[in-house]
N, C-alpha and C. Protein backbone atom coordinates (compact mmCIF):
# COMPACT_ATOMS: atom_id res chain seq x y z
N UNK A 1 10.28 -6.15 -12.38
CA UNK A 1 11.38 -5.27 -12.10
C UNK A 1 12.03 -4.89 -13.43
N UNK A 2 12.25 -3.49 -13.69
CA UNK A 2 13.16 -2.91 -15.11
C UNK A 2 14.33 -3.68 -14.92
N UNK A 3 14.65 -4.10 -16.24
CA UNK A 3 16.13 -4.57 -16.41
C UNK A 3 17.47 -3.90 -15.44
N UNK A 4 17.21 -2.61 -15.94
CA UNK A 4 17.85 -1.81 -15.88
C UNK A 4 18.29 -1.88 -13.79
N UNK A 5 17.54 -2.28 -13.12
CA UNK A 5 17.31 -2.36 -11.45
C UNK A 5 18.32 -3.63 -11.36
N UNK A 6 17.92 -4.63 -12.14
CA UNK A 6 18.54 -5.77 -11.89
C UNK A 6 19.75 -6.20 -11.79
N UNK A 7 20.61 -5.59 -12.77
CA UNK A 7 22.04 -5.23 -13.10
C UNK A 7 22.81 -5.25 -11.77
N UNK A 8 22.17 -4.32 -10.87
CA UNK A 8 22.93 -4.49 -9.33
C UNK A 8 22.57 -5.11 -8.40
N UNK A 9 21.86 -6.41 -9.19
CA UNK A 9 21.44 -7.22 -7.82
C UNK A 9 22.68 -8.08 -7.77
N UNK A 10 23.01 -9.46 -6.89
CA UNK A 10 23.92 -10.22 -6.65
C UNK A 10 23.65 -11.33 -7.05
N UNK A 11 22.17 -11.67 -7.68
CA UNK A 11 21.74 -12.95 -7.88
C UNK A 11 22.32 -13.39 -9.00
N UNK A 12 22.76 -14.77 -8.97
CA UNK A 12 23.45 -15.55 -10.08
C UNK A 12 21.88 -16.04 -11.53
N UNK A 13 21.79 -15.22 -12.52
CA UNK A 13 20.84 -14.85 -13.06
C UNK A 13 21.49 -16.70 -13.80
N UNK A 14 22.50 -16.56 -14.11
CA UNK A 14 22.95 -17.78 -15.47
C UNK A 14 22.69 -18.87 -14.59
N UNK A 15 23.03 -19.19 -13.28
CA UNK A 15 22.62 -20.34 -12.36
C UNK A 15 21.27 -20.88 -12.62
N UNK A 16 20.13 -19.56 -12.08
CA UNK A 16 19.11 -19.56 -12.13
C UNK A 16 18.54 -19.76 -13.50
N UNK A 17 18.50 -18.97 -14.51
CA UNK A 17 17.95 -19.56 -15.85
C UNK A 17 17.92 -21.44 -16.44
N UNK A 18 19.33 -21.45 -15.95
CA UNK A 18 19.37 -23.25 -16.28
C UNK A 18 18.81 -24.27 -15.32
N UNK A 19 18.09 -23.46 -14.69
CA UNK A 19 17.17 -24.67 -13.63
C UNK A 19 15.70 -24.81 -13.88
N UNK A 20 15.23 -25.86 -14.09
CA UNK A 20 13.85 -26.73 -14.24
C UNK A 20 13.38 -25.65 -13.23
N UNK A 21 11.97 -25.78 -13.62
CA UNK A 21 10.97 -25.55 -12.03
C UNK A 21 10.63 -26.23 -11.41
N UNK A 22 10.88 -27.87 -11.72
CA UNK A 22 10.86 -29.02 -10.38
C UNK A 22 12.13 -29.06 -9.42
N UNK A 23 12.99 -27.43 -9.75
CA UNK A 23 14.70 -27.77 -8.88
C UNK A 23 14.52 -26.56 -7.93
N UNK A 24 13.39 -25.57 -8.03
CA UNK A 24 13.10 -24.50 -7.32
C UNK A 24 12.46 -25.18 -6.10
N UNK A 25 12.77 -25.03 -4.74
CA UNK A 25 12.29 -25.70 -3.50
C UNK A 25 11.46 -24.06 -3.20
N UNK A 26 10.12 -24.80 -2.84
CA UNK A 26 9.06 -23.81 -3.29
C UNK A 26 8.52 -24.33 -1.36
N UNK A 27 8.87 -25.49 -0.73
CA UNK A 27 8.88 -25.89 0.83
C UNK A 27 8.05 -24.15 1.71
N UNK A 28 8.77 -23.35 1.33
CA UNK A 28 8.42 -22.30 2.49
C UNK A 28 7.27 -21.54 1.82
N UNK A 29 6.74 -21.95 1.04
CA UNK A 29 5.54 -20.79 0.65
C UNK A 29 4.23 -21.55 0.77
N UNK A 30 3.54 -21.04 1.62
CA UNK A 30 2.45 -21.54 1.98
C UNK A 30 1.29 -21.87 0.83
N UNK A 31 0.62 -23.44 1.23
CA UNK A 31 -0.67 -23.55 -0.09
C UNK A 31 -1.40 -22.30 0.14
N UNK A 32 -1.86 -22.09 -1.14
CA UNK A 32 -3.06 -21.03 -1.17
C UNK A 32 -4.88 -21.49 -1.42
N UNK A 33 -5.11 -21.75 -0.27
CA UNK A 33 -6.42 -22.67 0.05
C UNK A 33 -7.44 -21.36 -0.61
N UNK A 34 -8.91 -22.39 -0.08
CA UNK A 34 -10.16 -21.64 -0.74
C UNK A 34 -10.18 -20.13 0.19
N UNK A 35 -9.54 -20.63 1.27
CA UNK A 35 -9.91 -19.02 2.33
C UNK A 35 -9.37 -18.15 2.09
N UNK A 36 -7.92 -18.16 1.48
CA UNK A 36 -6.98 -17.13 0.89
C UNK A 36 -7.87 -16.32 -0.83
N UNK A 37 -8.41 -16.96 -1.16
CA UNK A 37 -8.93 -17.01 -2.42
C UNK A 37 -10.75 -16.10 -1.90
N UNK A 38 -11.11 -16.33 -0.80
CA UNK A 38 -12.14 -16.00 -0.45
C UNK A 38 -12.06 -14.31 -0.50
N UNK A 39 -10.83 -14.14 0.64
CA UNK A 39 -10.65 -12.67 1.15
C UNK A 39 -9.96 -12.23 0.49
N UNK A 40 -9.31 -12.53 -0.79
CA UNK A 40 -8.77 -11.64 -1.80
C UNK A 40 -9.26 -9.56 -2.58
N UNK A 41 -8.96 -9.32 -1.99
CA UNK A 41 -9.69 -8.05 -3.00
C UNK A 41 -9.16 -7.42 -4.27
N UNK A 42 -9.58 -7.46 -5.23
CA UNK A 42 -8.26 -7.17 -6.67
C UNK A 42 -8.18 -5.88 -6.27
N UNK A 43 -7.04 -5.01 -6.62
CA UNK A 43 -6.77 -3.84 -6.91
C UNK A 43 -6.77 -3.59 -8.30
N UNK A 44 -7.27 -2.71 -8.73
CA UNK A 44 -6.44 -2.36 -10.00
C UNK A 44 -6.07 -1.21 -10.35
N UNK A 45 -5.40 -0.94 -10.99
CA UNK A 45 -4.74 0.64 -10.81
C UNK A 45 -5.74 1.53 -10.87
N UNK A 46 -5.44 2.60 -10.61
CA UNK A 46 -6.16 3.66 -11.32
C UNK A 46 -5.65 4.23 -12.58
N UNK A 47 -6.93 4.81 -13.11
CA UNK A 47 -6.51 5.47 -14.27
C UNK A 47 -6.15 6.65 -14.63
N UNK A 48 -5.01 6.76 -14.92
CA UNK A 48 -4.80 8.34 -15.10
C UNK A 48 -5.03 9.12 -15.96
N UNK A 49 -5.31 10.10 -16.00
CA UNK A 49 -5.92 11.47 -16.42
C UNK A 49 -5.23 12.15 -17.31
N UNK A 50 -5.41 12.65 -18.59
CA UNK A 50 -4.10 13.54 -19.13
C UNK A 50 -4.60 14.53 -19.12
N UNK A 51 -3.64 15.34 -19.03
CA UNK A 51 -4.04 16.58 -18.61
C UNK A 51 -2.57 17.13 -19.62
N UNK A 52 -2.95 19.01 -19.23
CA UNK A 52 -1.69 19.73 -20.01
C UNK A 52 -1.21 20.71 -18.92
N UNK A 53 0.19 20.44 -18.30
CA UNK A 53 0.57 20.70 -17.58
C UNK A 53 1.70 21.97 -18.15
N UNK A 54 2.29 23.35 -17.28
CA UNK A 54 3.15 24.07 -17.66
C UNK A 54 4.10 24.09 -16.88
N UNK A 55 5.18 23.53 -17.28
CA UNK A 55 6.49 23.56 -16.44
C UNK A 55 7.58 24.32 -16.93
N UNK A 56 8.50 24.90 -15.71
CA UNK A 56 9.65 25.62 -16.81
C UNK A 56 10.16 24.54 -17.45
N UNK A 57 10.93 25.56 -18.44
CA UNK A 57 11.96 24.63 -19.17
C UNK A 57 13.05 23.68 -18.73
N UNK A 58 14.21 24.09 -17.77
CA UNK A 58 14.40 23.59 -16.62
C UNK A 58 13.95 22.30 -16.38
N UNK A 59 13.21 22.64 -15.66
CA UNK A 59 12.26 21.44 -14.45
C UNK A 59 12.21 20.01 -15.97
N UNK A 60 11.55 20.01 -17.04
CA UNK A 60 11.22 19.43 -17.69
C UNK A 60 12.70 19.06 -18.33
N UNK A 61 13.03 19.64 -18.66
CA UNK A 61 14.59 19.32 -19.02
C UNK A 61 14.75 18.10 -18.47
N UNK A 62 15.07 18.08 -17.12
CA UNK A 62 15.67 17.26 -15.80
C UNK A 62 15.42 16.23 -16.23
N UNK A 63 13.67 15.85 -15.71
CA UNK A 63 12.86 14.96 -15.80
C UNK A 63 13.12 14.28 -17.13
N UNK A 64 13.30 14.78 -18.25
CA UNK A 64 13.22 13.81 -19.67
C UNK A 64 14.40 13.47 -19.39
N UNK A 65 15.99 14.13 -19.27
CA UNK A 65 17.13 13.96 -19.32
C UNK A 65 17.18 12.45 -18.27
N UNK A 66 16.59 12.09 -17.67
CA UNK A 66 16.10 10.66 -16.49
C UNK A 66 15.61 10.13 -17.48
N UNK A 67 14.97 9.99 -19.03
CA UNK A 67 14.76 8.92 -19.60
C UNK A 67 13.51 8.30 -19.73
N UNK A 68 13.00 7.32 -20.54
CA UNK A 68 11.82 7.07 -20.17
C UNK A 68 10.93 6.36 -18.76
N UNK A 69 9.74 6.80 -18.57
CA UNK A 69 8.94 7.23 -17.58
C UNK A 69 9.45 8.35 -16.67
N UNK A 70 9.46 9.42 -17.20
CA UNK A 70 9.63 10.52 -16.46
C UNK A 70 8.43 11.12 -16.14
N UNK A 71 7.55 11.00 -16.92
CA UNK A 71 5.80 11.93 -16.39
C UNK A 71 5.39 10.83 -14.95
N UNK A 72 5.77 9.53 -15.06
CA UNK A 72 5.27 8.61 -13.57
C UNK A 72 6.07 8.97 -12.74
N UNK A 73 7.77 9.77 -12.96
CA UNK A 73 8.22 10.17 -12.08
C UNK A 73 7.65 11.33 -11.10
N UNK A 74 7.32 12.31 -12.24
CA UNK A 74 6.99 13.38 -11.87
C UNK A 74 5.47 13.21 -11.12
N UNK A 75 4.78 12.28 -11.79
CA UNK A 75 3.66 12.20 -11.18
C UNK A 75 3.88 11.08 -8.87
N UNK A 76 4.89 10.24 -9.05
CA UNK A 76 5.17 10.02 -8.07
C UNK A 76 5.39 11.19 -7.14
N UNK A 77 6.34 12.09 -7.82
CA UNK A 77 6.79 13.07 -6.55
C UNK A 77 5.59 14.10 -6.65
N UNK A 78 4.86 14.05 -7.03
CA UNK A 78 3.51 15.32 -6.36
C UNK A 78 2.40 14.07 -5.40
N UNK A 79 2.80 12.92 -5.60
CA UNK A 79 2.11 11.97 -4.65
C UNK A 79 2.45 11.93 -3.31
N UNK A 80 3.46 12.34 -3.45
CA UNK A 80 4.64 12.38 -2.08
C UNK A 80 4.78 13.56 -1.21
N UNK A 81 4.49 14.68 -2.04
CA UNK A 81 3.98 15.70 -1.63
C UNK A 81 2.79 16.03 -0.98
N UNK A 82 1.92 15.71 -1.75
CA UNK A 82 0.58 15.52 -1.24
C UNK A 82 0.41 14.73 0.19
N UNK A 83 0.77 13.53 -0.26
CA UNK A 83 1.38 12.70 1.67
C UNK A 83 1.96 13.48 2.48
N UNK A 84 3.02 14.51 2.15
CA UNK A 84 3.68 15.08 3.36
C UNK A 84 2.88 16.18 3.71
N UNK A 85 2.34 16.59 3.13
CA UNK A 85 1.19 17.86 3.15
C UNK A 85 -0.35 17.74 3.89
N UNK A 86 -0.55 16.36 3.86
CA UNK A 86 -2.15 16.22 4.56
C UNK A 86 -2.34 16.26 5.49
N UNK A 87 -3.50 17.29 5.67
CA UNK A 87 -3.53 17.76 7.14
C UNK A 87 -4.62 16.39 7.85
């Protein structure tokens, strides 16, 4: 998670940092046996493509003025598009 996300969570970050990992009660998470390990399938990302794209000035404006990762932004919302669009 970006730093930057975390800021508005509620979790007591200074609590948490000063605790061992023998003080984390780990009780509810199930062992991960040979069968879990069997049916695993890795993902791995895909790779993306560069390409040279023409946008107004505008539009691109926006997007940088949001900071860095703005091309994964931009590339999210034509993903989203594409989803709402498939016939």
């Amino acid at each position: 998670m970006k730093e930057k996300h975390m800021k508005n969570l509620s979790t007591d970050w200074a609590r948490l940092s000063k605790m061992r990992d023998a003080d984390i009660d780990t009780s509810d998470i199930p062992p991960l046996d040979e069968t879990f390990f069997k049916n695993v399938i890795i993902q791995m990302p895909e790779k993306k493509e560069i390409i040279t794209i023409r946008l107004d000035k505008p539009v691109i404006n926006w997007f940088r003025s949001k900071g860095k990762g703005y091309q994964t932004k931009i590339n999210a919302i034509l993903k989203t598009y594409i989803k709402s669009h498939a016939v």
